[in-house]
Protein backbone atom coordinates (compact mmCIF):
# COMPACT_ATOMS: atom_id res chain seq x y z
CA UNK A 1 0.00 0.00 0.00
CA UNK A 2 2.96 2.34 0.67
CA UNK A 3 4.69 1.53 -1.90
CA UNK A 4 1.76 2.29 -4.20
CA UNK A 5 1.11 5.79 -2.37
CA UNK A 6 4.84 6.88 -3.04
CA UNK A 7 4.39 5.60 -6.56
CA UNK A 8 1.65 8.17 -7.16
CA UNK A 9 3.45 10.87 -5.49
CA UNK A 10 6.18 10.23 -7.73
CA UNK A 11 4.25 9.94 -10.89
CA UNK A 12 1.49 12.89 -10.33
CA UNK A 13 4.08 15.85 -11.14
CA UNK A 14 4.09 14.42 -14.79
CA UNK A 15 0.59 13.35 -14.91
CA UNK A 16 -0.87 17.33 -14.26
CA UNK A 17 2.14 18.97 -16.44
CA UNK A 18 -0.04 19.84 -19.40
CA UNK A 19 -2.41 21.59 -16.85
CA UNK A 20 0.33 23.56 -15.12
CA UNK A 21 1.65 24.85 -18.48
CA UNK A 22 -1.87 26.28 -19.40
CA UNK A 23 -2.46 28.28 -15.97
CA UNK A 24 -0.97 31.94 -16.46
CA UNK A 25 0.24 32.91 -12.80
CA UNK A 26 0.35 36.47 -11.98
CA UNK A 27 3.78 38.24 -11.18
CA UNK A 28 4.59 41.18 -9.17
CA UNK A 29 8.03 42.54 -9.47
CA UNK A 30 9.62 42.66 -5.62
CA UNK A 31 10.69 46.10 -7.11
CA UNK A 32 7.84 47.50 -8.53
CA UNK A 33 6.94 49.38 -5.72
CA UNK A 34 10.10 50.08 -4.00
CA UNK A 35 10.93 52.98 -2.58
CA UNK A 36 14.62 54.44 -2.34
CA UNK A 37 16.05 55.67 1.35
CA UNK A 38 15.15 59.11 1.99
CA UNK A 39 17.03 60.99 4.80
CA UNK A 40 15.01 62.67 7.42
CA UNK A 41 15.82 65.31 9.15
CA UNK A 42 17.79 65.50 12.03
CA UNK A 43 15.51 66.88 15.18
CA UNK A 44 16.69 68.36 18.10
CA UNK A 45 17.52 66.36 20.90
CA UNK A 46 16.44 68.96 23.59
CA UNK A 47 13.08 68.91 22.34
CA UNK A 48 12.89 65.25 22.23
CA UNK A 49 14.50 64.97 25.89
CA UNK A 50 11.21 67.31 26.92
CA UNK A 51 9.13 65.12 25.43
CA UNK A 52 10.19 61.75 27.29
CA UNK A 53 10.50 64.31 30.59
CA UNK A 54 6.89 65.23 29.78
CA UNK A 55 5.77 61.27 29.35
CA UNK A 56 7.16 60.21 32.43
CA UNK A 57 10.47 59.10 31.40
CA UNK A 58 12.05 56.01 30.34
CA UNK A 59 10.46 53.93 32.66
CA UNK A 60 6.69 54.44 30.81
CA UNK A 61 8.79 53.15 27.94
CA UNK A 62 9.84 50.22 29.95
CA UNK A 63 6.20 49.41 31.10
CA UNK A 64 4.87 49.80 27.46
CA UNK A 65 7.74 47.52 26.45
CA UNK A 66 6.52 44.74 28.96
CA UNK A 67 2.96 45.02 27.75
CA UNK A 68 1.81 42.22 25.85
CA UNK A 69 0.63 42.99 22.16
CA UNK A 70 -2.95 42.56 21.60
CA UNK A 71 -2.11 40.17 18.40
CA UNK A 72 -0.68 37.87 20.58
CA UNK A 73 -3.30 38.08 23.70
CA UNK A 74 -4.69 35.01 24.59
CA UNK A 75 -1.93 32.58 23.51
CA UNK A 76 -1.34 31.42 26.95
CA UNK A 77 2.33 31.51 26.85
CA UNK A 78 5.10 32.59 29.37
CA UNK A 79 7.85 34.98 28.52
């Protein structure tokens, strides 16, 4: 029975190869919609220390960090 399983495995690629040809598959190019690396501009870093003072600091970015994401609420795992 295995044997004849295998043998049909092994045989079906050839059998459906005049289908296959037929069916036109679309294509995307990867680079059809890329976009090139843009520089931004360079903020300042005194405003951007206010805003973390204003936040709370790095430690709300710490407690954010060790919130779970919603996508992957419920899983049950440990961390």
């Amino acid at each position: 029975m295995v044997k004849l399983v295998l043998l049909a495995m092994a045989i079906s690629p050839w059998v459906h190869a005049d289908e296959a040809a037929s069916i036109a598959l679309p294509f995307e190019s990867a680079f059809a919609t890329y976009q090139a690396y843009k520089d931004e501009a360079i903020g300042d870093w005194r405003e951007a220390n206010r805003v973390v003072d204003h936040v709370g600091g790095w430690r709300v970015y710490a407690k954010e960090a060790r919130q779970p994401d919603d996508a992957h609420a419920g899983h049950g795992g440990r961390q």
